[in-house]
C-alpha atoms as a PDB file:
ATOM      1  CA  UNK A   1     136.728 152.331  54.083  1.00  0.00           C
ATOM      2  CA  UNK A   2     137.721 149.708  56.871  1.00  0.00           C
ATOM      3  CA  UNK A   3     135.132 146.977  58.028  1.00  0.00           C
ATOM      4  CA  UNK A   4     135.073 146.100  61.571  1.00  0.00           C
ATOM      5  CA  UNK A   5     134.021 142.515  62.730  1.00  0.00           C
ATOM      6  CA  UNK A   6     132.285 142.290  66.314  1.00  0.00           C
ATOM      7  CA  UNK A   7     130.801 139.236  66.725  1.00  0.00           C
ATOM      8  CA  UNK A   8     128.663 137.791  63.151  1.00  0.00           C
ATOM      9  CA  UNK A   9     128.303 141.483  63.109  1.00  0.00           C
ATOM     10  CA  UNK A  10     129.972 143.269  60.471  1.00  0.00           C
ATOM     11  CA  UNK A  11     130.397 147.348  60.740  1.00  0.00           C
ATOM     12  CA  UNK A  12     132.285 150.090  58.509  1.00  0.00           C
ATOM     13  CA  UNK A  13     134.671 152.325  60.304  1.00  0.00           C
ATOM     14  CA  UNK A  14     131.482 155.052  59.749  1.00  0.00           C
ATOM     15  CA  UNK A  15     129.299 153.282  61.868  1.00  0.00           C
ATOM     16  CA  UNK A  16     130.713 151.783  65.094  1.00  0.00           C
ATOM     17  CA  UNK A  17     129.375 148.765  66.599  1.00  0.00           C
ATOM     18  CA  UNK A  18     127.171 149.016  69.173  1.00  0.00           C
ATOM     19  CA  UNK A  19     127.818 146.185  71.668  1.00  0.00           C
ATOM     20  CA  UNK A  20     125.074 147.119  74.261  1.00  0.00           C
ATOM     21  CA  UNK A  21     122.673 146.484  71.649  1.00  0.00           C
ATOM     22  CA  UNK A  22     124.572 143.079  70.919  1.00  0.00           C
ATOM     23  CA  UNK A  23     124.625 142.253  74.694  1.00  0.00           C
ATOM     24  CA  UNK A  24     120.932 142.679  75.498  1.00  0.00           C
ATOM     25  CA  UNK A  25     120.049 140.572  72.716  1.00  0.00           C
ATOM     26  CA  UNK A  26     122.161 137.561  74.133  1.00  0.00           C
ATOM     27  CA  UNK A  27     120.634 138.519  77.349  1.00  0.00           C
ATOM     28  CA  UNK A  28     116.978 138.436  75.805  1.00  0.00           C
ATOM     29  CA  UNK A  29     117.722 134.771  74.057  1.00  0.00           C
ATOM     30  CA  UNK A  30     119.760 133.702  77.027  1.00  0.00           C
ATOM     31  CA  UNK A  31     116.010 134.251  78.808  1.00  0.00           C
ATOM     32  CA  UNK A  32     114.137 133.005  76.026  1.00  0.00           C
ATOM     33  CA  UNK A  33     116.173 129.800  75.857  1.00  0.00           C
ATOM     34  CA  UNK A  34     116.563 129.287  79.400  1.00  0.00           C
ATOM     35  CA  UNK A  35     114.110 131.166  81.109  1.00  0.00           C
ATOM     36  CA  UNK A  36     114.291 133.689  83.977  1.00  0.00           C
ATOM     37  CA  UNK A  37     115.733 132.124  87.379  1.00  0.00           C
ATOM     38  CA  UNK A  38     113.815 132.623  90.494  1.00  0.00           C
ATOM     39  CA  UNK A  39     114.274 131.897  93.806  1.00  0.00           C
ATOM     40  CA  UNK A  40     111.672 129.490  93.381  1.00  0.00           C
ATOM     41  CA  UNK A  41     113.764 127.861  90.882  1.00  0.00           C
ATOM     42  CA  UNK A  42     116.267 126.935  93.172  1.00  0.00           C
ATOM     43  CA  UNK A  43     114.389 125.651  96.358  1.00  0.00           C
ATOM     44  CA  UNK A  44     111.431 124.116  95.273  1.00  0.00           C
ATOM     45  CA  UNK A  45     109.536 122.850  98.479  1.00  0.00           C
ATOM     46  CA  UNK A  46     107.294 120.037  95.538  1.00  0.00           C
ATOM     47  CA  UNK A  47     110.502 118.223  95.333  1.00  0.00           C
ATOM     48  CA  UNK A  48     110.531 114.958  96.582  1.00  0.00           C
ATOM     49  CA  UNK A  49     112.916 113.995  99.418  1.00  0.00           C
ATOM     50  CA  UNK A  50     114.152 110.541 100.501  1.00  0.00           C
ATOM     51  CA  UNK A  51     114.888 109.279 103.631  1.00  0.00           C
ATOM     52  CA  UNK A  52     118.070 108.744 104.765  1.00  0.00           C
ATOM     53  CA  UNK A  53     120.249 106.355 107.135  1.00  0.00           C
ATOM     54  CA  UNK A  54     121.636 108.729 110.191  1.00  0.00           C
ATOM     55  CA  UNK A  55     125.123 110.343 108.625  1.00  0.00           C
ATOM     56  CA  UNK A  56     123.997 109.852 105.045  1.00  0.00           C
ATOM     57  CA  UNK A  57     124.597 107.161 102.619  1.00  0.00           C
ATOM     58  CA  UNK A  58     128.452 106.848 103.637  1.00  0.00           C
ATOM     59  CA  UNK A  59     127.193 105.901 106.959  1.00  0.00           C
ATOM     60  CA  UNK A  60     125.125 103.307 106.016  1.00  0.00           C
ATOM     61  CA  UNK A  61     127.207 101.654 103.797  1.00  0.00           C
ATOM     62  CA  UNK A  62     129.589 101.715 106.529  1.00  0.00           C
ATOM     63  CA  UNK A  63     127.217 100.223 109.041  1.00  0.00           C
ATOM     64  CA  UNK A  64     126.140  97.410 106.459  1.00  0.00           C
ATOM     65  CA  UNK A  65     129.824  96.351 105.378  1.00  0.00           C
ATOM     66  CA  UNK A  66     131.012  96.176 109.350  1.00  0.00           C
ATOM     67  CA  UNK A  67     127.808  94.494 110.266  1.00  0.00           C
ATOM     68  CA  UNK A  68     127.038  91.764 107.769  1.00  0.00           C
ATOM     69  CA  UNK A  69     127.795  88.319 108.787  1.00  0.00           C
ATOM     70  CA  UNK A  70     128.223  85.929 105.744  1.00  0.00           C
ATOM     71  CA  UNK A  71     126.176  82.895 106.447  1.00  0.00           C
ATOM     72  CA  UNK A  72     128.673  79.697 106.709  1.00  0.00           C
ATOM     73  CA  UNK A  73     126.459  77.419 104.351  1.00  0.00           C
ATOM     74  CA  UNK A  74     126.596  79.973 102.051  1.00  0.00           C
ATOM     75  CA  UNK A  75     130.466  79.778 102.040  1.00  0.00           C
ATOM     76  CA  UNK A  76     130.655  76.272 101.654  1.00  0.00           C
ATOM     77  CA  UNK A  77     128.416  76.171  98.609  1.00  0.00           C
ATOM     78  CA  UNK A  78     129.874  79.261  97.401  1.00  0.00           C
ATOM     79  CA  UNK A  79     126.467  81.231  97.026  1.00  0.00           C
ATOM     80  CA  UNK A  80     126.333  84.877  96.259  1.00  0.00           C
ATOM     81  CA  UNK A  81     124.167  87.146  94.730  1.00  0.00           C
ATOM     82  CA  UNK A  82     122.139  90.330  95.930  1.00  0.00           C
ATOM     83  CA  UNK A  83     119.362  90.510  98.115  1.00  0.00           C
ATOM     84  CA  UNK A  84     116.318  93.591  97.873  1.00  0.00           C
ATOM     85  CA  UNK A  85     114.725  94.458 101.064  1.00  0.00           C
ATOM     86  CA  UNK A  86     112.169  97.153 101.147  1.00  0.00           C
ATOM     87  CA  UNK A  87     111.002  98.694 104.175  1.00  0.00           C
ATOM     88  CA  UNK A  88     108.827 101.874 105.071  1.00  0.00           C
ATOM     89  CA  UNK A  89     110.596 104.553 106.997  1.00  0.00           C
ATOM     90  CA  UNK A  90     107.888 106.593 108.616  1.00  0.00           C
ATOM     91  CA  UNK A  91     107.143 110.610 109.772  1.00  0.00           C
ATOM     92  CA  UNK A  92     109.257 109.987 112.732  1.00  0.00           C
ATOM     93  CA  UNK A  93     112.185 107.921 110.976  1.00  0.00           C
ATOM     94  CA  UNK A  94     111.277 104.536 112.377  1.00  0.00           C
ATOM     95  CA  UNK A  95     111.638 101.604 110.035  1.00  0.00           C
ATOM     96  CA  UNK A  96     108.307  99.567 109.205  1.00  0.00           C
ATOM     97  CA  UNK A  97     107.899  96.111 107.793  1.00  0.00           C
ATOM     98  CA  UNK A  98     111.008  95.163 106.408  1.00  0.00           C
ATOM     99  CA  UNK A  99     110.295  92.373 103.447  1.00  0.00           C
ATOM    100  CA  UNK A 100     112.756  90.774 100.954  1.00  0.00           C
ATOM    101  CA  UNK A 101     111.438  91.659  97.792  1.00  0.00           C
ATOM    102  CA  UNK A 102     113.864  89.713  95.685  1.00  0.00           C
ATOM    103  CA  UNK A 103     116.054  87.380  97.284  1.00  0.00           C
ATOM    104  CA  UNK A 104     118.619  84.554  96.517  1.00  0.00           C
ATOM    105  CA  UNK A 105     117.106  81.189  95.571  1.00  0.00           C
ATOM    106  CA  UNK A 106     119.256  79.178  98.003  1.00  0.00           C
ATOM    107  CA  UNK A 107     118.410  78.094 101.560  1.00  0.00           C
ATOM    108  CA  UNK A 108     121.386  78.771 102.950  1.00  0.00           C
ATOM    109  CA  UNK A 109     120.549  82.024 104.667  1.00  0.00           C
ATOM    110  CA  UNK A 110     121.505  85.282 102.319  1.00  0.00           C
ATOM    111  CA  UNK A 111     118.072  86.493 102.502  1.00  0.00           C
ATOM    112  CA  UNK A 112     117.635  85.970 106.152  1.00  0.00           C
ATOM    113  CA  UNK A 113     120.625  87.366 106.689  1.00  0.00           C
ATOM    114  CA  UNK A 114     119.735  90.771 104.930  1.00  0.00           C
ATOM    115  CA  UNK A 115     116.697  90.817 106.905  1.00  0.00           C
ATOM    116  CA  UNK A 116     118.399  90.579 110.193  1.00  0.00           C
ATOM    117  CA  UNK A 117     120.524  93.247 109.468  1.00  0.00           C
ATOM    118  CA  UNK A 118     117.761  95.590 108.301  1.00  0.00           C
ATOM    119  CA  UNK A 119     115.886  94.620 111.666  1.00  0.00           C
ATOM    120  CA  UNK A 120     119.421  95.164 113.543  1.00  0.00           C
ATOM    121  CA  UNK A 121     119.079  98.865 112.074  1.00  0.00           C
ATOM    122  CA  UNK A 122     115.451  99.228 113.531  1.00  0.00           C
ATOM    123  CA  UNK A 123     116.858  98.657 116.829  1.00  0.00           C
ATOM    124  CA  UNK A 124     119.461 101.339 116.585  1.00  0.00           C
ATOM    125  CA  UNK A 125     118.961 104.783 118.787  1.00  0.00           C
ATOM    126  CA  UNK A 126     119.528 106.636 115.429  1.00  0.00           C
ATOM    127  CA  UNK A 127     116.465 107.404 113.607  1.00  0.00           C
ATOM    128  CA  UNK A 128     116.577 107.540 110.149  1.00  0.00           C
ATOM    129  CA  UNK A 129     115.871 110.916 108.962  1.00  0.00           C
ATOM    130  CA  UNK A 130     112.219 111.124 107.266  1.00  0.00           C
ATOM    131  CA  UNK A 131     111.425 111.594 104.303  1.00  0.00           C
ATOM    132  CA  UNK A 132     110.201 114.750 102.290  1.00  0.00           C
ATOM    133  CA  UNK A 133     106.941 115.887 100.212  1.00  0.00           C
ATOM    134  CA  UNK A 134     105.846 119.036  99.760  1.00  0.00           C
ATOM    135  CA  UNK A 135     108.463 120.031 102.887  1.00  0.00           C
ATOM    136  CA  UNK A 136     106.366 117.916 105.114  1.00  0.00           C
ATOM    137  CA  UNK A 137     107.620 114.299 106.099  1.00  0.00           C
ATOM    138  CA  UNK A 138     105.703 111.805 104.915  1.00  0.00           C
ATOM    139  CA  UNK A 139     105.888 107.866 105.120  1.00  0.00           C
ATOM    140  CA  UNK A 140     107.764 106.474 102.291  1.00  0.00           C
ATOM    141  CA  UNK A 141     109.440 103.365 101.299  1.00  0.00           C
ATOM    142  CA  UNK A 142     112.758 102.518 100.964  1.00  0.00           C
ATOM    143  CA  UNK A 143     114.379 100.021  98.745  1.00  0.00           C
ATOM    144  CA  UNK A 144     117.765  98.525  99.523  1.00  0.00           C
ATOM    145  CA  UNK A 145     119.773  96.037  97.731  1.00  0.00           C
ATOM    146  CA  UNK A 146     122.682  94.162 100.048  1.00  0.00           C
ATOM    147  CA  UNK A 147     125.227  92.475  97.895  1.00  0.00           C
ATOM    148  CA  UNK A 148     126.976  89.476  99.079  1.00  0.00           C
ATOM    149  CA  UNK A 149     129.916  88.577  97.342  1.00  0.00           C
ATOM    150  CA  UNK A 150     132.950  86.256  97.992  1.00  0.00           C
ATOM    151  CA  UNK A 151     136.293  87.541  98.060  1.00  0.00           C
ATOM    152  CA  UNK A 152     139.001  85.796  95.121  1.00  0.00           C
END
């Protein structure tokens, strides 16, 4: 007598394996594991969106690095460091109330610096695109960190 091997399964030549019966049992513990997939699964309108700069991140790292001006003073006395400005982009993808949140202790201008360029992008004809809850916009803050580094 010959013993077949399909799977952990082992069968004699007598009784043939039955792989049906082996494949809707990894289907069943595939489910039970995993669960079923829906379609509500895989767009779920609860999820939380964030806004986002016109173009997408890419863009506004773009705008930032071609826009920043290095203060001078903060040249001279070789200051770096990164600033945090939070703002509140609102329903229509206006910016509200920029504010540094955590700045550079130095006077010579970082944080004033990351403020006027987050007030430069206010002024731009591009909204930002609004925010997300429940698929309606909503007003939502926004928390950016502008790093200003020297070059070696």
């Amino acid at each position: 007598m010959s013993i077949l091997t399909f799977g952990n399964q082992r069968f004699t030549k007598n009784k043939p394996p039955q792989p049906m019966k082996t494949l809707l049992i990894f289907i069943s513990l595939l489910t039970v594991c995993f669960g079923s997939v829906t379609a509500q699964d895989i767009y779920d309108p609860n999820l939380e969106i964030m806004p986002e700069f016109h173009g997408g991140r890419e863009a506004m790292y773009k705008y930032i690095y071609e826009h920043i001006k290095y203060p001078d003073a903060c040249k001279e006395q070789e200051v770096s460091g990164i600033v945090i400005v939070q703002f509140v982009v609102d329903t229509s993808g206006n910016l509200q109330n920029p504010k540094v949140v955590r700045g550079v202790e130095s006077t010579c201008g970082l944080n004033e610096e990351a403020l006027r360029l987050v007030n430069e992008m206010r002024a731009l004809p591009e909204r930002w695109l609004p925010g997300r809850v429940n698929g309606k916009r909503a007003e939502m803050n926004f928390t950016l960190p502008i790093k200003f580094k020297l070059s070696e």
